[in-house]
PDB file of N, CA and C in Angstrom:
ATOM      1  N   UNK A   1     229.056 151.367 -15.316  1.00  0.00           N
ATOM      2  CA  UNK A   1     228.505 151.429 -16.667  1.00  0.00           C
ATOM      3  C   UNK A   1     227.299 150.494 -16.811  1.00  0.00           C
ATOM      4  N   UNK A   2     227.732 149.423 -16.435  1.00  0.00           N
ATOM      5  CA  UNK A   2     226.434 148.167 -16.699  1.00  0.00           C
ATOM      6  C   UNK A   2     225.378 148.800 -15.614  1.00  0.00           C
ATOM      7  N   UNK A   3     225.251 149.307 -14.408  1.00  0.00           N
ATOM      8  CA  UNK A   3     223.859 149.280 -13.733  1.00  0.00           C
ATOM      9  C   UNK A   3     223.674 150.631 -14.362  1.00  0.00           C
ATOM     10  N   UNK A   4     223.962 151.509 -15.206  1.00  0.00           N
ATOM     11  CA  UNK A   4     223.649 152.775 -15.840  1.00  0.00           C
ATOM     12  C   UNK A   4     222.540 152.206 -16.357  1.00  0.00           C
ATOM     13  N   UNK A   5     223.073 151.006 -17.539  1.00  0.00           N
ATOM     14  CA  UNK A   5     221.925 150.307 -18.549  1.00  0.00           C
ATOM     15  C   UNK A   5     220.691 149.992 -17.946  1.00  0.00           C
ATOM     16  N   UNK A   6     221.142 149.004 -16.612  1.00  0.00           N
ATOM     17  CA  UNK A   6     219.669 148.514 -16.186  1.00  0.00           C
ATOM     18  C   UNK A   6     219.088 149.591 -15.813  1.00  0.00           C
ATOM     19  N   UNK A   7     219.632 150.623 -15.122  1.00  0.00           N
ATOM     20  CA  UNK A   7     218.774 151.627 -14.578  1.00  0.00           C
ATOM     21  C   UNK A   7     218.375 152.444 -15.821  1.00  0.00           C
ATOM     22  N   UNK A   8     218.535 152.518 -16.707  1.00  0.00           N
ATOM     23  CA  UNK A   8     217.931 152.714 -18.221  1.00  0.00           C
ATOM     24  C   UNK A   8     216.601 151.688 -18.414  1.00  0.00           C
ATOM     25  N   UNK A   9     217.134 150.732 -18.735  1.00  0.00           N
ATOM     26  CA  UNK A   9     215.700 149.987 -18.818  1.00  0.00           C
ATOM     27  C   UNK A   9     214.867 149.942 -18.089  1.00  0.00           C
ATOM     28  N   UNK A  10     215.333 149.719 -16.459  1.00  0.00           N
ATOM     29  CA  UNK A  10     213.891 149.677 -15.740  1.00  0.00           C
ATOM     30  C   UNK A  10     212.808 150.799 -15.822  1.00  0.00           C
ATOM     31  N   UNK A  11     213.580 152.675 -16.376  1.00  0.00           N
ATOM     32  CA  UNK A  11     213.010 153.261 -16.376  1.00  0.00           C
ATOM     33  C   UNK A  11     212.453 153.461 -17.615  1.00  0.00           C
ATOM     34  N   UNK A  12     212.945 152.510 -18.727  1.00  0.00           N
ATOM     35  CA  UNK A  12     211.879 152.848 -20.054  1.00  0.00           C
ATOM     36  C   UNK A  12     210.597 151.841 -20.006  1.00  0.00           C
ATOM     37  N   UNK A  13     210.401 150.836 -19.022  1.00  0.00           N
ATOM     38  CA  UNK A  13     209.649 150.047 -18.733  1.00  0.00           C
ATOM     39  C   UNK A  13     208.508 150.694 -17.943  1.00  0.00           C
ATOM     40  N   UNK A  14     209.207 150.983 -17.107  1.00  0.00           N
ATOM     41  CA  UNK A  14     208.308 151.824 -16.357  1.00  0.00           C
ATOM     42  C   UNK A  14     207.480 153.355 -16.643  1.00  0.00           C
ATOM     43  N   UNK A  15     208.106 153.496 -17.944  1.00  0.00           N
ATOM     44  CA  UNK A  15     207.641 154.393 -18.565  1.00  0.00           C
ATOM     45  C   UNK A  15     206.215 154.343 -19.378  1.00  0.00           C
ATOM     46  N   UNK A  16     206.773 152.467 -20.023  1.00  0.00           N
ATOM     47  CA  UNK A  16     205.254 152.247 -20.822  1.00  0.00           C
ATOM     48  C   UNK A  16     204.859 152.052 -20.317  1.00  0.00           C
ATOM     49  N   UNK A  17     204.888 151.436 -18.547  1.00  0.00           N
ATOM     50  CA  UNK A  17     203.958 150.835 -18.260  1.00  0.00           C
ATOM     51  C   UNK A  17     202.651 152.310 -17.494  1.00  0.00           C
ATOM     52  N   UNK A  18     203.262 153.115 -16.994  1.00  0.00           N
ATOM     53  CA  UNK A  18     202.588 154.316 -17.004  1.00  0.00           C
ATOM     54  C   UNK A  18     201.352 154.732 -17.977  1.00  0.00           C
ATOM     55  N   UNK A  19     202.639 155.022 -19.014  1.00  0.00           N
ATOM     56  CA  UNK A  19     201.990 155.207 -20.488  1.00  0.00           C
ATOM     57  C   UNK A  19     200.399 154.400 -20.825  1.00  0.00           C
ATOM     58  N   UNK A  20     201.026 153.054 -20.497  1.00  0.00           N
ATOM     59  CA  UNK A  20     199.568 151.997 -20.795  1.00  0.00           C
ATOM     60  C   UNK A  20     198.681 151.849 -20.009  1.00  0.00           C
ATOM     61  N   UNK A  21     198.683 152.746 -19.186  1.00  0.00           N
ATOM     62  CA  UNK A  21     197.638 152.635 -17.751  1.00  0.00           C
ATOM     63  C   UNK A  21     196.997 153.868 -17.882  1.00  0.00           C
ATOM     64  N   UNK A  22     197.843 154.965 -17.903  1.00  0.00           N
ATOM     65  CA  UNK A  22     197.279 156.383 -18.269  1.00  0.00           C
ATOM     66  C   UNK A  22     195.943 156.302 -19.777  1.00  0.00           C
ATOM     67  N   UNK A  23     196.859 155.817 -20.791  1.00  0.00           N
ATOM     68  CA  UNK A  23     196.622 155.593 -21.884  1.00  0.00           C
ATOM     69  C   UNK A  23     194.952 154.939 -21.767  1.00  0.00           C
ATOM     70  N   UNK A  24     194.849 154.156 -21.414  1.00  0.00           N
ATOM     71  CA  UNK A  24     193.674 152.892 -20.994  1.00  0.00           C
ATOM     72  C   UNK A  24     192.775 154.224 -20.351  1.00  0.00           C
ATOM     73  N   UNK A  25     193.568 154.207 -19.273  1.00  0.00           N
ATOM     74  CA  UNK A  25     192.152 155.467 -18.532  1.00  0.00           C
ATOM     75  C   UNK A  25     191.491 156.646 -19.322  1.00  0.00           C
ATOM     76  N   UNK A  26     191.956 156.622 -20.124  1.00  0.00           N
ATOM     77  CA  UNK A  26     191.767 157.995 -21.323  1.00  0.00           C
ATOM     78  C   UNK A  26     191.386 157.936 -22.333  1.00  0.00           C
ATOM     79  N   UNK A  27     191.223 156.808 -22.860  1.00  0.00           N
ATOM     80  CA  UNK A  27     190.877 156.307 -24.157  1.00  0.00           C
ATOM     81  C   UNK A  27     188.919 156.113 -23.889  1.00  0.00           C
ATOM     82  N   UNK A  28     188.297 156.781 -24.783  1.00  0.00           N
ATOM     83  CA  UNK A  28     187.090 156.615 -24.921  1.00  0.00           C
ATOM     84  C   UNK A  28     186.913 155.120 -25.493  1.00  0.00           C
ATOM     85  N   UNK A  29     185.180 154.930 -24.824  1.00  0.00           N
ATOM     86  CA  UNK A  29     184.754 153.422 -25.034  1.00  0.00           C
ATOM     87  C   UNK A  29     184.684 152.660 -26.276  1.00  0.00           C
ATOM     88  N   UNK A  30     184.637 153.458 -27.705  1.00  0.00           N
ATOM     89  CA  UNK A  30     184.248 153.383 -28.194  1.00  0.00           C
ATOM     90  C   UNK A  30     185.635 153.210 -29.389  1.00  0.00           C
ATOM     91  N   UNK A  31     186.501 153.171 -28.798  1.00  0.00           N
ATOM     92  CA  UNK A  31     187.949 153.034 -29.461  1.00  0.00           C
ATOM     93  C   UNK A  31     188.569 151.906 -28.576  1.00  0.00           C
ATOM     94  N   UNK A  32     188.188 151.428 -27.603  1.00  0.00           N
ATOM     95  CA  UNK A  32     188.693 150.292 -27.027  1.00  0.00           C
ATOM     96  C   UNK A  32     188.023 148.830 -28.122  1.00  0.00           C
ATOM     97  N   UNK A  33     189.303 148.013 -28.469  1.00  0.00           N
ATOM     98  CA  UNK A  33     189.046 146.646 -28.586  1.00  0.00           C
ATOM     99  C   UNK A  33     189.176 145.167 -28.019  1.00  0.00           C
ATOM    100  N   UNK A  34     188.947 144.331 -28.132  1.00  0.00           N
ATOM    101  CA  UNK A  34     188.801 143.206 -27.773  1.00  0.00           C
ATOM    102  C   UNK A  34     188.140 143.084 -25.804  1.00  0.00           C
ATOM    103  N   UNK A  35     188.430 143.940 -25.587  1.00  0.00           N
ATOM    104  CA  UNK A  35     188.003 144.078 -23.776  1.00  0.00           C
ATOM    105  C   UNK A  35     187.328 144.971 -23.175  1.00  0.00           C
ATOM    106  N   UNK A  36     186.646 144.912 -22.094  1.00  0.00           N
ATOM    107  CA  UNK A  36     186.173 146.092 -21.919  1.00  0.00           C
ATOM    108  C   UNK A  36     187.244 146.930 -21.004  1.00  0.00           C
ATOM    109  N   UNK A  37     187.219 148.094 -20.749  1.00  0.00           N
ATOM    110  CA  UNK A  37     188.383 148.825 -20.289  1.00  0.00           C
ATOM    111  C   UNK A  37     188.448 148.254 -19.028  1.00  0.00           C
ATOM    112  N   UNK A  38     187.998 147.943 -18.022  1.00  0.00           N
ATOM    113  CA  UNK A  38     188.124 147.123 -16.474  1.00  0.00           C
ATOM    114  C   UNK A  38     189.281 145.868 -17.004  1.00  0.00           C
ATOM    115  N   UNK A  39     188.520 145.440 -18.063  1.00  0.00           N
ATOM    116  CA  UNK A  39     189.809 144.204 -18.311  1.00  0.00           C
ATOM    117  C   UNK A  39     190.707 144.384 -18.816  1.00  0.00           C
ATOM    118  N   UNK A  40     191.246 145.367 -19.764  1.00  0.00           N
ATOM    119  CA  UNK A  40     192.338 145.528 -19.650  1.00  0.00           C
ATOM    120  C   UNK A  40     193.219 145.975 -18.971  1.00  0.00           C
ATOM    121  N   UNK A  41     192.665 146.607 -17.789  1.00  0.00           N
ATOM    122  CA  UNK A  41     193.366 148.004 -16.464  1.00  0.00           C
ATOM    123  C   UNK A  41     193.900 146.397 -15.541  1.00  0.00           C
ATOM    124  N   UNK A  42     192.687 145.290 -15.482  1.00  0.00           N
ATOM    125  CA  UNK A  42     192.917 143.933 -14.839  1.00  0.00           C
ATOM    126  C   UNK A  42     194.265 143.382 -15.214  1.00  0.00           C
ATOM    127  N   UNK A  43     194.297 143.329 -16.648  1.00  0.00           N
ATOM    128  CA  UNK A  43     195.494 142.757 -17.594  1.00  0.00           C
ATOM    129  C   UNK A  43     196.709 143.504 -17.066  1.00  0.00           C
ATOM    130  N   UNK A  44     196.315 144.712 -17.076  1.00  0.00           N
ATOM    131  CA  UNK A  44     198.205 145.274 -16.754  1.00  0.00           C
ATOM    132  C   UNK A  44     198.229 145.373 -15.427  1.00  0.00           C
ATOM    133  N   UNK A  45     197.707 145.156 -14.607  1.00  0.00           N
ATOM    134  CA  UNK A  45     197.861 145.223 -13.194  1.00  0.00           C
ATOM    135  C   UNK A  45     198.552 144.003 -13.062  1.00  0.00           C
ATOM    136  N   UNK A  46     198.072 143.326 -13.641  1.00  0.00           N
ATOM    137  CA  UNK A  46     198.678 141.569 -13.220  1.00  0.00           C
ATOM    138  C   UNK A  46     199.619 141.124 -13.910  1.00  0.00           C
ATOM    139  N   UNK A  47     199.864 141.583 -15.244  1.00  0.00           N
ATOM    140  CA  UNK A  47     200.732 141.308 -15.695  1.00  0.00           C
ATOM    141  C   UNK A  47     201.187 143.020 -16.641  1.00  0.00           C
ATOM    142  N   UNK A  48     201.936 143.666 -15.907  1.00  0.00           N
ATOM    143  CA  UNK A  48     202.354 145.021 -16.261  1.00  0.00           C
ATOM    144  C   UNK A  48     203.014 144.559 -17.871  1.00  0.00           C
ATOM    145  N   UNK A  49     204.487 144.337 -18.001  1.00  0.00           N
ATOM    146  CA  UNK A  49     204.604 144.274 -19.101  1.00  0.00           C
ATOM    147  C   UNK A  49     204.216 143.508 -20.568  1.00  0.00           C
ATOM    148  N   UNK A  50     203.331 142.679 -20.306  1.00  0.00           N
ATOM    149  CA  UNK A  50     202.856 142.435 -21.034  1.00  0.00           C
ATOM    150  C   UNK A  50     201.614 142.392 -21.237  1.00  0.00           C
ATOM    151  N   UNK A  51     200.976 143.387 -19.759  1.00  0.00           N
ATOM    152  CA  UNK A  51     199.562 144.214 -20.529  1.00  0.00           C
ATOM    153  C   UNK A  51     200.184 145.165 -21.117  1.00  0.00           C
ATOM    154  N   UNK A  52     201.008 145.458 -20.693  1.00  0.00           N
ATOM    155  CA  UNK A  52     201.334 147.256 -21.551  1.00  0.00           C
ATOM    156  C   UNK A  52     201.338 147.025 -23.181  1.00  0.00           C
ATOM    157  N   UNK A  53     202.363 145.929 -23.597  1.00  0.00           N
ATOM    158  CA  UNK A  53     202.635 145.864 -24.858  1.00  0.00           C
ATOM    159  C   UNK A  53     201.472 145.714 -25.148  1.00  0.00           C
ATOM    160  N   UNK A  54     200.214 144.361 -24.930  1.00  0.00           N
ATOM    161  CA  UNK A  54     199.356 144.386 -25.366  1.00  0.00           C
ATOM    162  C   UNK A  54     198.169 145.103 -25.461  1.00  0.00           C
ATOM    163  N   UNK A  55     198.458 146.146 -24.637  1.00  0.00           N
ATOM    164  CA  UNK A  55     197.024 147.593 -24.977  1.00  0.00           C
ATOM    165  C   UNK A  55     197.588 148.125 -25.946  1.00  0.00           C
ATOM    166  N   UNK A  56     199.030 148.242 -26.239  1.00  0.00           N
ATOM    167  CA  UNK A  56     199.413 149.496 -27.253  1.00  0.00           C
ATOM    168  C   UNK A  56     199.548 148.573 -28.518  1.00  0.00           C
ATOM    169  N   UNK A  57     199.468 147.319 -28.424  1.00  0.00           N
ATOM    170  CA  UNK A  57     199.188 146.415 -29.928  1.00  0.00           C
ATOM    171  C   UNK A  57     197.412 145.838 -30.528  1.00  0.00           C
ATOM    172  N   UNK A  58     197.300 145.719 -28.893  1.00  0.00           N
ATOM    173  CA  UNK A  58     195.569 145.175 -29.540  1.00  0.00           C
ATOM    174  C   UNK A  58     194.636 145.949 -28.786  1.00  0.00           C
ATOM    175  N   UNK A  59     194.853 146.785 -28.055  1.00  0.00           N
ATOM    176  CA  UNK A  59     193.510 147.136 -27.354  1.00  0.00           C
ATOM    177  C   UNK A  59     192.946 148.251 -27.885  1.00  0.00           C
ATOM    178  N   UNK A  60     193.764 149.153 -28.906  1.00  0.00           N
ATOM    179  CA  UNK A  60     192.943 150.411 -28.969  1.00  0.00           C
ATOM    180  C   UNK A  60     193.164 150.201 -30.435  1.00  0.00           C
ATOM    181  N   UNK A  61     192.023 151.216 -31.031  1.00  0.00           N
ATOM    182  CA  UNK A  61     191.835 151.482 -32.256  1.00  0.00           C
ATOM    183  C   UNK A  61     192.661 152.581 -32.434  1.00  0.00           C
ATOM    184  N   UNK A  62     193.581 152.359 -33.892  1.00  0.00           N
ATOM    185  CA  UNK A  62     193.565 153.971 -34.100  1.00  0.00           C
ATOM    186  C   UNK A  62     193.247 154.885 -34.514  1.00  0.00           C
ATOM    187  N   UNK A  63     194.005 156.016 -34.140  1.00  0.00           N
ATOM    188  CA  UNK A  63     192.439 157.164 -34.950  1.00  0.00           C
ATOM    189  C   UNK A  63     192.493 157.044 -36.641  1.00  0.00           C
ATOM    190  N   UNK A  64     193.573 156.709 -37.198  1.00  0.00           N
ATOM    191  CA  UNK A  64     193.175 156.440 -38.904  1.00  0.00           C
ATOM    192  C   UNK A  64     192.182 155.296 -39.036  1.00  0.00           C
ATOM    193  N   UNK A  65     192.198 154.248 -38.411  1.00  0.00           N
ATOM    194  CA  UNK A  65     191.176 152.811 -38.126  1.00  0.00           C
ATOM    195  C   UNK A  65     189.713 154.042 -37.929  1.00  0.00           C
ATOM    196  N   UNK A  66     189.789 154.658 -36.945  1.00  0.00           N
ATOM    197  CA  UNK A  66     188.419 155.226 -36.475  1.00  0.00           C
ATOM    198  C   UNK A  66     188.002 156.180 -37.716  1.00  0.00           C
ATOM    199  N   UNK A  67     189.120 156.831 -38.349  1.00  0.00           N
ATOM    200  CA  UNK A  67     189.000 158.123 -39.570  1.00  0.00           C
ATOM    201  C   UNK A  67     188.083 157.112 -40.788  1.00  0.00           C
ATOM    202  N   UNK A  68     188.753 155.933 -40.859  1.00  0.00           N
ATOM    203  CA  UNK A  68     188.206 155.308 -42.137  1.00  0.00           C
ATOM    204  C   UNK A  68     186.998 154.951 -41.491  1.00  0.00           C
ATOM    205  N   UNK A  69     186.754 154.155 -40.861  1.00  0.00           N
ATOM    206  CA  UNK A  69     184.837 153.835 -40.208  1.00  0.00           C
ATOM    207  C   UNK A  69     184.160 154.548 -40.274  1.00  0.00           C
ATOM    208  N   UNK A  70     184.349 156.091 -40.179  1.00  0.00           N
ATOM    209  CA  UNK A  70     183.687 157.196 -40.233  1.00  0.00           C
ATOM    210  C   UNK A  70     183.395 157.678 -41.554  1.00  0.00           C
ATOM    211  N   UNK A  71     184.768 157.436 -42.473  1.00  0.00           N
ATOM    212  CA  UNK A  71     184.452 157.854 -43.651  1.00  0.00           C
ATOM    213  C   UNK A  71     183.872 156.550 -44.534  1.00  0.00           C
ATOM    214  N   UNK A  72     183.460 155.285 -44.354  1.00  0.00           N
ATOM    215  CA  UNK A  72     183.123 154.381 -45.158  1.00  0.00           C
ATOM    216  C   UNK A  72     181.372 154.421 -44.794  1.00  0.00           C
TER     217      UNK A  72
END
């Protein structure tokens, strides 16, 4: 039962961390913040889970963030 769990988590980890790498590679320049995209791909390479969290908290704009810039 218990290595069910871990083998649960390692694979939801490994899920974002996918997610945040894919994510990064795909995201146009112009919706990326605080980094340029090399540094953040740097960030999760070196530190996977906590580049991951931090592309999907600070690195990208979202598209309502981008909807309002457009409309102001």
């Amino acid at each position: 039962m218990t290595s069910a769990l871990v083998y649960a988590i390692y694979l939801m980890v490994a899920a974002l961390y996918v997610y945040a790498l894919v994510d990064c590679i795909r995201t146009p320049v112009p919706r990326i913040r605080m980094l340029p995209k090399t540094g953040w791909l740097i960030i999760m390479v070196l530190f996977p889970i906590l580049g991951a969290i931090a592309w999907r908290n600070l690195g990208k704009c979202s598209a309502s963030a981008e909807d309002r810039m457009a409309a102001a």
